[in-house]
C-alpha atoms as a PDB file:
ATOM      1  CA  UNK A   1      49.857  41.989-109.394  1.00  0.00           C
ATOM      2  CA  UNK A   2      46.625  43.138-111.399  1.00  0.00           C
ATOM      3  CA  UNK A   3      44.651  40.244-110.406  1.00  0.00           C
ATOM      4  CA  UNK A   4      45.735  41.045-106.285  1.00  0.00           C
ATOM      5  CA  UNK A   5      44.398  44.906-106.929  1.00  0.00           C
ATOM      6  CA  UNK A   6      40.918  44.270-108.999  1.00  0.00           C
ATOM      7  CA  UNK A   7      40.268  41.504-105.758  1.00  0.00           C
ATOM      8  CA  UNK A   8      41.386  44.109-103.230  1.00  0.00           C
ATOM      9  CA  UNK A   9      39.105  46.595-104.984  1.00  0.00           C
ATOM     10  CA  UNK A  10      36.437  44.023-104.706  1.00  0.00           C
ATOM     11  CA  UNK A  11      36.734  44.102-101.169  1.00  0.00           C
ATOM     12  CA  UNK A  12      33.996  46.466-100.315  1.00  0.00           C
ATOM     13  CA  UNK A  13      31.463  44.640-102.428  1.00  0.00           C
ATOM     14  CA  UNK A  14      31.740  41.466-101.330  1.00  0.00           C
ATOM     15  CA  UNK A  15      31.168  42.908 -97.932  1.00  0.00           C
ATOM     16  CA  UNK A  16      28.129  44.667 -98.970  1.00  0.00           C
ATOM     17  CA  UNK A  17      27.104  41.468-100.790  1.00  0.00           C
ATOM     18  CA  UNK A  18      27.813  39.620 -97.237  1.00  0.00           C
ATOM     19  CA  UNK A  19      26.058  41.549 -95.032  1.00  0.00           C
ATOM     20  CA  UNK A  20      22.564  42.668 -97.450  1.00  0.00           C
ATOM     21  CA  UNK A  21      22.115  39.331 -99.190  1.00  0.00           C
ATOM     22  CA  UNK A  22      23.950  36.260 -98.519  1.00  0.00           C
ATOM     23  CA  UNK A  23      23.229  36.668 -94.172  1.00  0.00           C
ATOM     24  CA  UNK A  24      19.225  38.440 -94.821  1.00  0.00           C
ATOM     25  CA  UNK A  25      19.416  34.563 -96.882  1.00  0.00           C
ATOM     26  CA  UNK A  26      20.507  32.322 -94.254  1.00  0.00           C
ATOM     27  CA  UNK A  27      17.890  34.057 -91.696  1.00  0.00           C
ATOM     28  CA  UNK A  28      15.076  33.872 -94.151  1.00  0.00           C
ATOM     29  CA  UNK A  29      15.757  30.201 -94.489  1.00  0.00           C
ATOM     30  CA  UNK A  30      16.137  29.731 -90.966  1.00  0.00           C
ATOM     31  CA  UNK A  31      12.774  30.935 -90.191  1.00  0.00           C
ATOM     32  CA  UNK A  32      10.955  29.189 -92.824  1.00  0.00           C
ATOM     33  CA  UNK A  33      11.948  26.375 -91.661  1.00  0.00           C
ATOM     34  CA  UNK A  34      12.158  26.107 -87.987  1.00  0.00           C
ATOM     35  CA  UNK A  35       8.748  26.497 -85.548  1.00  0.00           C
ATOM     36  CA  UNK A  36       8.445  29.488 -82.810  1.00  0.00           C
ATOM     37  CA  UNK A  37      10.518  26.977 -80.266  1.00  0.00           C
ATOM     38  CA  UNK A  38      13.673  26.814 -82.804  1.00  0.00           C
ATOM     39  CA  UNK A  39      12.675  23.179 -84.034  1.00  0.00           C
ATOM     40  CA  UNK A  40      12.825  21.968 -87.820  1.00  0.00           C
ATOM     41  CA  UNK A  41       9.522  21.736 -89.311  1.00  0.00           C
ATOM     42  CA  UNK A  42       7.840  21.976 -92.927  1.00  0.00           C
ATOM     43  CA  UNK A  43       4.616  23.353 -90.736  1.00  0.00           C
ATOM     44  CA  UNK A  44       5.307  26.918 -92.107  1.00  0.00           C
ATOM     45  CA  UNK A  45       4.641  25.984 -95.747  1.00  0.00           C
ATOM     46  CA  UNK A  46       1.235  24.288 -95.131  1.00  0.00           C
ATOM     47  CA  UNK A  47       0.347  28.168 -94.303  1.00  0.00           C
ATOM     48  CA  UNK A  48       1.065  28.577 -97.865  1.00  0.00           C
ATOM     49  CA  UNK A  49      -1.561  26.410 -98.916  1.00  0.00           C
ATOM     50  CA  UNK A  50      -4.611  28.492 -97.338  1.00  0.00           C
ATOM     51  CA  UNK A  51      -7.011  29.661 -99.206  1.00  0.00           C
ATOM     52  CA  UNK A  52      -6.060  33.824 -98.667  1.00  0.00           C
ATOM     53  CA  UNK A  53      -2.817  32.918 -99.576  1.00  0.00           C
ATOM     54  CA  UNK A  54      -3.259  30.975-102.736  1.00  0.00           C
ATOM     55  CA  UNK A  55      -6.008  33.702-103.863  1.00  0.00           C
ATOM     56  CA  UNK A  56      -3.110  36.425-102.910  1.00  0.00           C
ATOM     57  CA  UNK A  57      -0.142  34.305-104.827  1.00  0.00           C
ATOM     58  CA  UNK A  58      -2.820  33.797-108.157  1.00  0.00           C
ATOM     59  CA  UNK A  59      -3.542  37.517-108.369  1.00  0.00           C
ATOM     60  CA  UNK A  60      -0.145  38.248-107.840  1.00  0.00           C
ATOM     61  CA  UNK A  61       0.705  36.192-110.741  1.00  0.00           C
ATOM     62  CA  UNK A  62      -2.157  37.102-112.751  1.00  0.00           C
ATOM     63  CA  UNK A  63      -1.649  41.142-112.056  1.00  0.00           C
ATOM     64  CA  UNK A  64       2.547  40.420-112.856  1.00  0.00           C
ATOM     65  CA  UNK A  65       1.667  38.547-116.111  1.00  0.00           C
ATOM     66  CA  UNK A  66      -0.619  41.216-117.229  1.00  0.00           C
ATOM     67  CA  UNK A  67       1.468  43.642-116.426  1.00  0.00           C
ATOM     68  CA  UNK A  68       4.619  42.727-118.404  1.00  0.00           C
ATOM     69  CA  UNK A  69       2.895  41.941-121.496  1.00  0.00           C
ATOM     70  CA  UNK A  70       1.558  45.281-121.379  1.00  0.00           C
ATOM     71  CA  UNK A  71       5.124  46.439-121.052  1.00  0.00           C
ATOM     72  CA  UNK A  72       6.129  43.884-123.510  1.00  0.00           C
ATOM     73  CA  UNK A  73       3.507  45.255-126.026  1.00  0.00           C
ATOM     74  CA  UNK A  74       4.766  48.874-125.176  1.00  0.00           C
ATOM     75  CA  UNK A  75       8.278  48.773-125.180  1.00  0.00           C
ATOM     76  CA  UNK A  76       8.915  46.743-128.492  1.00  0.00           C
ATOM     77  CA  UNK A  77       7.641  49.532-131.123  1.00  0.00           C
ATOM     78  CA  UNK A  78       8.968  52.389-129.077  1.00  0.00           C
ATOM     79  CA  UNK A  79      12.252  50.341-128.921  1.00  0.00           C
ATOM     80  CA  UNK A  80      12.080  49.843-132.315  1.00  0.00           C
ATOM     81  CA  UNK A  81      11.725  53.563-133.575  1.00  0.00           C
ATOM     82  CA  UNK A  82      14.351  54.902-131.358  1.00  0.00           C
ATOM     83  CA  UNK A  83      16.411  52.344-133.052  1.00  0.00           C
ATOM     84  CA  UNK A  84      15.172  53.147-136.247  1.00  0.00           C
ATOM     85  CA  UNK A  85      15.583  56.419-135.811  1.00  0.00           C
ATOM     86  CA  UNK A  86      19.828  56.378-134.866  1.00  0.00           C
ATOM     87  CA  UNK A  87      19.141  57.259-131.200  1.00  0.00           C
ATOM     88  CA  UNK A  88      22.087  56.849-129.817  1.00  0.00           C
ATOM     89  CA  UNK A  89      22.363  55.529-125.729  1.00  0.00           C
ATOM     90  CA  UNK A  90      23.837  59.306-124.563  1.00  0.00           C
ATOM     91  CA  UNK A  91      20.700  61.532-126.224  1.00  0.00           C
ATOM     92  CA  UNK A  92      18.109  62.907-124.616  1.00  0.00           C
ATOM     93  CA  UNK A  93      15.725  61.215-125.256  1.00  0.00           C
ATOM     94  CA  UNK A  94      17.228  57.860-123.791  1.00  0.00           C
ATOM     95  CA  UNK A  95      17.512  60.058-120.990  1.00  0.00           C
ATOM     96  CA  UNK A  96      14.067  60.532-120.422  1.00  0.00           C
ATOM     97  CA  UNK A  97      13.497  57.487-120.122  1.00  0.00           C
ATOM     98  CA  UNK A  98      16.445  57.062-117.040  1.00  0.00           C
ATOM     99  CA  UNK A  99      15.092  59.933-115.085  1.00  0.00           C
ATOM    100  CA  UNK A 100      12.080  58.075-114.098  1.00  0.00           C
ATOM    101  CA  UNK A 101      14.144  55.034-112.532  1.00  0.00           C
ATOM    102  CA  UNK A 102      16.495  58.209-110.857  1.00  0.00           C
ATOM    103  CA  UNK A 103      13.261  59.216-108.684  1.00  0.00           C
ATOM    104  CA  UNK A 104      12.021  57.127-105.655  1.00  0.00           C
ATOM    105  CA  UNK A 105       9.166  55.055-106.371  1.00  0.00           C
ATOM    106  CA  UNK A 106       6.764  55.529-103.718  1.00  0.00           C
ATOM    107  CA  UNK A 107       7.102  59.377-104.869  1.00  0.00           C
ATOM    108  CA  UNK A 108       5.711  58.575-108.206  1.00  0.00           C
ATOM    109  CA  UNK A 109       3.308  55.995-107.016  1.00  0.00           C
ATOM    110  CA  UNK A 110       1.802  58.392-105.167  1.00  0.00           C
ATOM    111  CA  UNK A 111       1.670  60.855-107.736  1.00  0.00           C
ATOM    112  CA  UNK A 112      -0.416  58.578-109.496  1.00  0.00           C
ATOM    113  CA  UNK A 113      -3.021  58.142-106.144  1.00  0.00           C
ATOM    114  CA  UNK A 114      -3.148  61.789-106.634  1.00  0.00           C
ATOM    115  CA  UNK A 115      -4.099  61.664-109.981  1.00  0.00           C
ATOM    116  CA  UNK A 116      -6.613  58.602-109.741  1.00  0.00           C
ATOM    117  CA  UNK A 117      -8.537  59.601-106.478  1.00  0.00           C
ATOM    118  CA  UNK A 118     -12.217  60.137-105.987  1.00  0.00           C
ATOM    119  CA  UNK A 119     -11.553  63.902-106.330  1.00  0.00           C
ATOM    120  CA  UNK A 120      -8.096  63.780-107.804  1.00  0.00           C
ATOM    121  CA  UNK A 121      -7.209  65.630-110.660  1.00  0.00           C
ATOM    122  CA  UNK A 122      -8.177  63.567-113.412  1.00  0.00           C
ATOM    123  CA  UNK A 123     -11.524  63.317-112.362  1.00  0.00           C
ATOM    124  CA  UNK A 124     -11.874  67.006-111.328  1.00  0.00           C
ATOM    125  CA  UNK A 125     -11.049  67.900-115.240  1.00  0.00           C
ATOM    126  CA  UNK A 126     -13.546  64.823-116.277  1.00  0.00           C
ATOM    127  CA  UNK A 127     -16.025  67.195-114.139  1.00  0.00           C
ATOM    128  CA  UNK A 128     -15.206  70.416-115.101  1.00  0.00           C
ATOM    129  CA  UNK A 129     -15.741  68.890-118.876  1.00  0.00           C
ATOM    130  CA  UNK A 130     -19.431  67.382-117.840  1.00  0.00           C
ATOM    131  CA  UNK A 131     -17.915  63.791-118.370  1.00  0.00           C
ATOM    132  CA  UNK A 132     -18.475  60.720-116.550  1.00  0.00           C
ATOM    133  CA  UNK A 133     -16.077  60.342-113.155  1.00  0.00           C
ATOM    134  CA  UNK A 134     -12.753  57.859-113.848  1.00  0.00           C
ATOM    135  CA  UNK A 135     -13.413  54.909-110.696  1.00  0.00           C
ATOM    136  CA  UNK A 136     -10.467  52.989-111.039  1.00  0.00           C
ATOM    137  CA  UNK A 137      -8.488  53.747-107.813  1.00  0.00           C
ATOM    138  CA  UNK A 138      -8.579  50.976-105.651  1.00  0.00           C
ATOM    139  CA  UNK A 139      -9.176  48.570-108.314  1.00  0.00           C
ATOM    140  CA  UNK A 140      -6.917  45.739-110.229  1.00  0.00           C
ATOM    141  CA  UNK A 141      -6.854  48.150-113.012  1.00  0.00           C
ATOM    142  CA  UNK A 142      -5.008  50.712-110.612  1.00  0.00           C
ATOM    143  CA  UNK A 143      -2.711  48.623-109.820  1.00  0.00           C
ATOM    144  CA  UNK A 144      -1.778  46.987-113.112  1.00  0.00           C
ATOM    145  CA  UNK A 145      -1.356  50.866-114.277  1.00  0.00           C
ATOM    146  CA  UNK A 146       1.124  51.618-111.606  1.00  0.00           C
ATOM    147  CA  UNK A 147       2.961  48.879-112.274  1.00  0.00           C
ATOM    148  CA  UNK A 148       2.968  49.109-115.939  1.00  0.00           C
ATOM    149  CA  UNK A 149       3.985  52.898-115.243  1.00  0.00           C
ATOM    150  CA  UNK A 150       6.725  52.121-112.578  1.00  0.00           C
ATOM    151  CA  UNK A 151       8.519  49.244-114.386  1.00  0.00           C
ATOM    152  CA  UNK A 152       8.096  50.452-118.195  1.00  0.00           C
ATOM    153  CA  UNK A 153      11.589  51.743-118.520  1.00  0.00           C
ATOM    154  CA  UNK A 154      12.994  48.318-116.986  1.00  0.00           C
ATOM    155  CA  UNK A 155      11.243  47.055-120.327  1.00  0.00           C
ATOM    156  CA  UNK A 156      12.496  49.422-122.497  1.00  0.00           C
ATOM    157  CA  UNK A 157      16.226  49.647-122.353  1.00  0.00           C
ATOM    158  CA  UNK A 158      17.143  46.082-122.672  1.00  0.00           C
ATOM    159  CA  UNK A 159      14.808  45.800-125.998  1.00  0.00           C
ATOM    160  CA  UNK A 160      16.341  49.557-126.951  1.00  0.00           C
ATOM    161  CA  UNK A 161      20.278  47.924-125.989  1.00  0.00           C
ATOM    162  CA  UNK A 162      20.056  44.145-127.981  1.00  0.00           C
ATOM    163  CA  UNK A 163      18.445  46.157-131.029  1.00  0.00           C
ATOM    164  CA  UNK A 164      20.777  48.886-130.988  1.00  0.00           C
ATOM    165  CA  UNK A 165      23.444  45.573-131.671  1.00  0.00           C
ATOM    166  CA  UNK A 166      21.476  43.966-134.505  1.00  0.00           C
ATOM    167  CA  UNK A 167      23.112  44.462-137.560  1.00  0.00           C
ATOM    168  CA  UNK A 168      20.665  46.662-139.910  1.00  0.00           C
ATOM    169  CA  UNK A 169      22.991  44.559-142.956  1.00  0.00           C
ATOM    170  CA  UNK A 170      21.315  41.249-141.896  1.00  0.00           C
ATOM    171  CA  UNK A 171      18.034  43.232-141.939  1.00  0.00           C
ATOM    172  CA  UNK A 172      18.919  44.540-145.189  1.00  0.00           C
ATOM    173  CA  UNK A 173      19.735  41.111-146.582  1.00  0.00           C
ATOM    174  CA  UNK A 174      16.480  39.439-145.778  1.00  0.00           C
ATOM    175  CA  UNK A 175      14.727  42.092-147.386  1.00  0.00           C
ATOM    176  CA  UNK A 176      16.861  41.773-150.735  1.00  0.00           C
ATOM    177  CA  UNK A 177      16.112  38.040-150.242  1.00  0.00           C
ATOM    178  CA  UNK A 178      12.248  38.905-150.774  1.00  0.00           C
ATOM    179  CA  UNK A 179      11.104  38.912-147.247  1.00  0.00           C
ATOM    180  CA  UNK A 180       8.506  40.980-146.182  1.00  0.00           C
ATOM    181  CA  UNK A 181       8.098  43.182-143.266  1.00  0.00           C
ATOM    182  CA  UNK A 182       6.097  40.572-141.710  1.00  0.00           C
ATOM    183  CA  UNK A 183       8.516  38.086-141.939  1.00  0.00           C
ATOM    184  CA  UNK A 184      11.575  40.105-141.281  1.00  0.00           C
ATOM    185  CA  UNK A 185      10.277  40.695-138.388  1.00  0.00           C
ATOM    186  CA  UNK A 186       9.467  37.504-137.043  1.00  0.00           C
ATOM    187  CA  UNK A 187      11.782  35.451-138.474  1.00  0.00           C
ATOM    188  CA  UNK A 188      15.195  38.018-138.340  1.00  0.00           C
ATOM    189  CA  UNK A 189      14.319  40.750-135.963  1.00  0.00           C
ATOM    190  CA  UNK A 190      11.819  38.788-133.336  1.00  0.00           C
ATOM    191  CA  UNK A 191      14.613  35.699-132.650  1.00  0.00           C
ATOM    192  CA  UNK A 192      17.676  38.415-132.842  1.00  0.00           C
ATOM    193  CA  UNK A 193      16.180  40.329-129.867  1.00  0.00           C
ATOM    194  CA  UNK A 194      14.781  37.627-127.587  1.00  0.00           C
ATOM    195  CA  UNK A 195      17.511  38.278-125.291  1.00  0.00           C
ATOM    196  CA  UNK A 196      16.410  41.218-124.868  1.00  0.00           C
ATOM    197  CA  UNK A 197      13.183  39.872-124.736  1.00  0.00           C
ATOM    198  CA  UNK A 198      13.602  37.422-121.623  1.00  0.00           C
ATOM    199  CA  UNK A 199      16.261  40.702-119.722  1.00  0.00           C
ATOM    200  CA  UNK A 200      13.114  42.686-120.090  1.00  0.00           C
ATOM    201  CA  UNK A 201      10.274  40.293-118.989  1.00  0.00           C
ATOM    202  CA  UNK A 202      12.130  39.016-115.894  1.00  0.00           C
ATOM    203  CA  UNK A 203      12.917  42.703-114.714  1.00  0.00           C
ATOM    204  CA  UNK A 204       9.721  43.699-114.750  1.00  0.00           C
ATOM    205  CA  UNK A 205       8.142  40.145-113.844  1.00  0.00           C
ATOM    206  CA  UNK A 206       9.796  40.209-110.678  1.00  0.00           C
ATOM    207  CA  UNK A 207       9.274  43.276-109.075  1.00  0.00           C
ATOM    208  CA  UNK A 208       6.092  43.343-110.112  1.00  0.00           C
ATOM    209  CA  UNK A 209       5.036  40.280-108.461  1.00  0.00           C
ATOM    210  CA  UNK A 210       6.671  41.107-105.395  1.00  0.00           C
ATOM    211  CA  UNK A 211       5.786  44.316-105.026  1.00  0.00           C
ATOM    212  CA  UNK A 212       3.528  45.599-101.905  1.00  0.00           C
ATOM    213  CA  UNK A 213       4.028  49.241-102.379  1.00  0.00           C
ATOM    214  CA  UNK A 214       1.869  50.075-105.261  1.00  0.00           C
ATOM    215  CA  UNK A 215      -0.975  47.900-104.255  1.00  0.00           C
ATOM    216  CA  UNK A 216      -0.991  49.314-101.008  1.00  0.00           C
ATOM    217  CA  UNK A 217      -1.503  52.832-102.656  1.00  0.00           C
ATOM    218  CA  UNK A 218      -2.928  52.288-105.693  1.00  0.00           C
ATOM    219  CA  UNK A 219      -5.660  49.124-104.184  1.00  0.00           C
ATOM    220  CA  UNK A 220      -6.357  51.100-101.295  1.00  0.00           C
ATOM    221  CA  UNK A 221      -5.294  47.815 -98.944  1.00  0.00           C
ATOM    222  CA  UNK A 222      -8.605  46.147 -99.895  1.00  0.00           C
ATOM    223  CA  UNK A 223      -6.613  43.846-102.870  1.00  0.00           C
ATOM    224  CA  UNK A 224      -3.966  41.891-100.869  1.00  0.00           C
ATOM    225  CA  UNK A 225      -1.313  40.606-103.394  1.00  0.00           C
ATOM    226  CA  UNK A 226       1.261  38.313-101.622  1.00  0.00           C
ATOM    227  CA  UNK A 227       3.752  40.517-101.601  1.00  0.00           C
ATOM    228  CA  UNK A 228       1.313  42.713 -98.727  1.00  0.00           C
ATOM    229  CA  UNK A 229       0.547  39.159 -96.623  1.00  0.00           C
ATOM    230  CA  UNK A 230       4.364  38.721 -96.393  1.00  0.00           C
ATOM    231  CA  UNK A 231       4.474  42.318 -95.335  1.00  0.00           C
ATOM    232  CA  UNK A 232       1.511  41.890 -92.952  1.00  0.00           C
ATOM    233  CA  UNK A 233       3.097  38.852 -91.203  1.00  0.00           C
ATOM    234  CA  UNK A 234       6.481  40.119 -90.816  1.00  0.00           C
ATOM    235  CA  UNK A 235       5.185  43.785 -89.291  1.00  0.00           C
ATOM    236  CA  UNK A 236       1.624  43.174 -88.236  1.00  0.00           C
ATOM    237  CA  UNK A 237       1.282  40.092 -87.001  1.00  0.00           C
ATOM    238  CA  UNK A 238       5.397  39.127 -86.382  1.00  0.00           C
ATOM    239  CA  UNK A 239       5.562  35.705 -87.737  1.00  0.00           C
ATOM    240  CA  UNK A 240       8.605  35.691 -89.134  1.00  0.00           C
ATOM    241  CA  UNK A 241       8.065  31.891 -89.694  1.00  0.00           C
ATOM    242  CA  UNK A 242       4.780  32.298 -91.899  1.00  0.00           C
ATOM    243  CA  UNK A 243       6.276  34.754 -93.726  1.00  0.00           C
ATOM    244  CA  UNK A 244       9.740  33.587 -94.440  1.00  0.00           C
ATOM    245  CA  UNK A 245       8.005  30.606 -95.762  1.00  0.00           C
ATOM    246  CA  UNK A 246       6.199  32.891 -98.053  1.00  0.00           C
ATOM    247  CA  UNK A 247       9.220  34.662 -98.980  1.00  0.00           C
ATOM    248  CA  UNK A 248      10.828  30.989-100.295  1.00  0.00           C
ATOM    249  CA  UNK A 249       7.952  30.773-102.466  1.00  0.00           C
ATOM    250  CA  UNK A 250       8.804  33.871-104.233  1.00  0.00           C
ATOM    251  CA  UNK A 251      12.731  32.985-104.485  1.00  0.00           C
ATOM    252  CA  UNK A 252      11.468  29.844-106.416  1.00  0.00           C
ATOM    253  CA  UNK A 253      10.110  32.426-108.926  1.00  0.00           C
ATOM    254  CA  UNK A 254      13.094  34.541-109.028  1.00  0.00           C
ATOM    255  CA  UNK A 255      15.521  31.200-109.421  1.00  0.00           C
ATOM    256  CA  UNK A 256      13.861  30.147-112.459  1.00  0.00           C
ATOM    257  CA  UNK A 257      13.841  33.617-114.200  1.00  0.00           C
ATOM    258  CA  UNK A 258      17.624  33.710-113.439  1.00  0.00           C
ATOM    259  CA  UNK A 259      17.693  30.159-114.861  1.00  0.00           C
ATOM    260  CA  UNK A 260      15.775  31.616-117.970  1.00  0.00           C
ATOM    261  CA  UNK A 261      17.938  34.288-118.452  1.00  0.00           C
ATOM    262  CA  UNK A 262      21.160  32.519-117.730  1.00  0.00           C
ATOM    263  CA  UNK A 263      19.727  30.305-120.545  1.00  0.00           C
ATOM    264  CA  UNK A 264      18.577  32.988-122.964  1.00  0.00           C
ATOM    265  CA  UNK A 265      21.464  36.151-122.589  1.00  0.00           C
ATOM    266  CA  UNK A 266      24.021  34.435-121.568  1.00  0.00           C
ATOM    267  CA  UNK A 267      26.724  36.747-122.975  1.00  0.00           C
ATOM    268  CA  UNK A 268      24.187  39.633-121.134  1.00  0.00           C
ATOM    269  CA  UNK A 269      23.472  41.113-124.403  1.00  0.00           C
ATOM    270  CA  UNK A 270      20.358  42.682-123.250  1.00  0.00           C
ATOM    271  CA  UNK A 271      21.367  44.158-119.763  1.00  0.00           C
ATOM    272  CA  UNK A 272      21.437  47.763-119.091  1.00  0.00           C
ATOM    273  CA  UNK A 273      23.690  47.562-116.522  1.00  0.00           C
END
């Protein structure tokens, strides 16, 4: 009788889940590989190969790389001293670090064009202090900066969650054994938390490489990462074709990070969810 009323309640998601990913799916494989006329073809991935495209799909990568081991390189300390600390995952300051995630994301990627414009705020206090002028809007650096600012938190609560289980006895232990910081670290702390680890580098990973938004703002639509040419052919141009072909690159990328994290937290130890 229990198992008839938790699938019943399931109901409305697997609806949801029908209609917003498993049939959006089936049409983006459709297009990708059929031709204008409706007829099977691999045509649409030999757009792929051009030379914009390839440029677009290595910056992309380059940018998303960058990006998350910034967060990486972030996220770990602060993780660690609000673990250190007793922090526990209902204070306030855990909350501060939700809030962001609570407010749309164009909103605060826009914030940030405000801030980084020509005659945007930083740069009128740089000028009111007789400094040099900040010109990194429209810029690789912009954009690695609003990423790194928009997908921190997705960083920082899965490290925060898989240390908050580590056992500070085993810590504790290797210490009395003779270990050094050093080595507690690496050799206790670094292996305990790597599913934490891959959670956090494939949620920001992902949406950073596929993201159009912030380098739209933040480049100024002069740096084209793939994520805009999949956006330009689907609302500028309308080939649905081109760019659902680009699209199955990207699931490629997204497959193997679930593979990688299926492989790493399989018991979802370091989800937030």
């Amino acid at each position: 009788m229990k198992n008839n009323t938790r699938k019943w309640l399931a109901a409305p998601y697997s609806v949801w889940a029908v209609g917003f990913i498993i049939i959006p799916l089936f049409v983006i494989l459709y297009y990708a590989f059929t031709s204008e006329e409706g007829a099977l073809t691999l045509a649409n991935f030999s757009y792929v190969l051009t030379k914009e495209n390839l440029k677009a799909l290595g910056l992309s990568l380059w940018l998303s790389f960058l990006s998350t081991v910034i967060c990486l390189v972030l996220a770990y300390p602060l993780a660690m001293i609000l673990t250190s600390r007793n922090v526990s995952q209902t204070s306030f300051i855990v909350l501060l670090f939700i809030l962001p995630m609570w407010m749309n994301s164009l909103l605060r990627t826009l914030a940030w064009q405000t801030l980084l414009e020509k005659n945007g705020v930083i740069n009128s206090i740089l000028s009111f202090l007789h400094l040099p002028a900040l010109n990194i809007i429209n810029t690789p650096a912009a954009i690695v900066l609003g990423m790194v600012y928009n997908f921190l938190p997705f960083m920082v609560l899965p490290l925060y969650n898989i240390l908050l289980k580590i056992d500070k006895d085993v810590i504790n232990a290797a210490r009395d054994l003779g270990a050094n910081s050093v080595q507690t670290f690496f050799q206790i702390l670094l292996p305990l938390s790597m599913p934490g680890i891959v959670s956090g580098v494939t949620m920001v990973f992902i949406p950073a490489l596929t993201t159009f938004v912030i380098s739209d703002l933040l480049g100024g639509s002069k740096i084209l990462l793939i994520g805009n040419v999949i956006e330009q052919e689907f609302k500028q141009t309308n080939n649905w074709n081109a760019g659902s072909a680009l699209s199955m690159i990207l699931m490629i990328f997204i497959v193997f990070s679930m593979f990688l994290m299926n492989k790493y937290d399989k018991e979802g130890e370091g989800s937030v969810f």
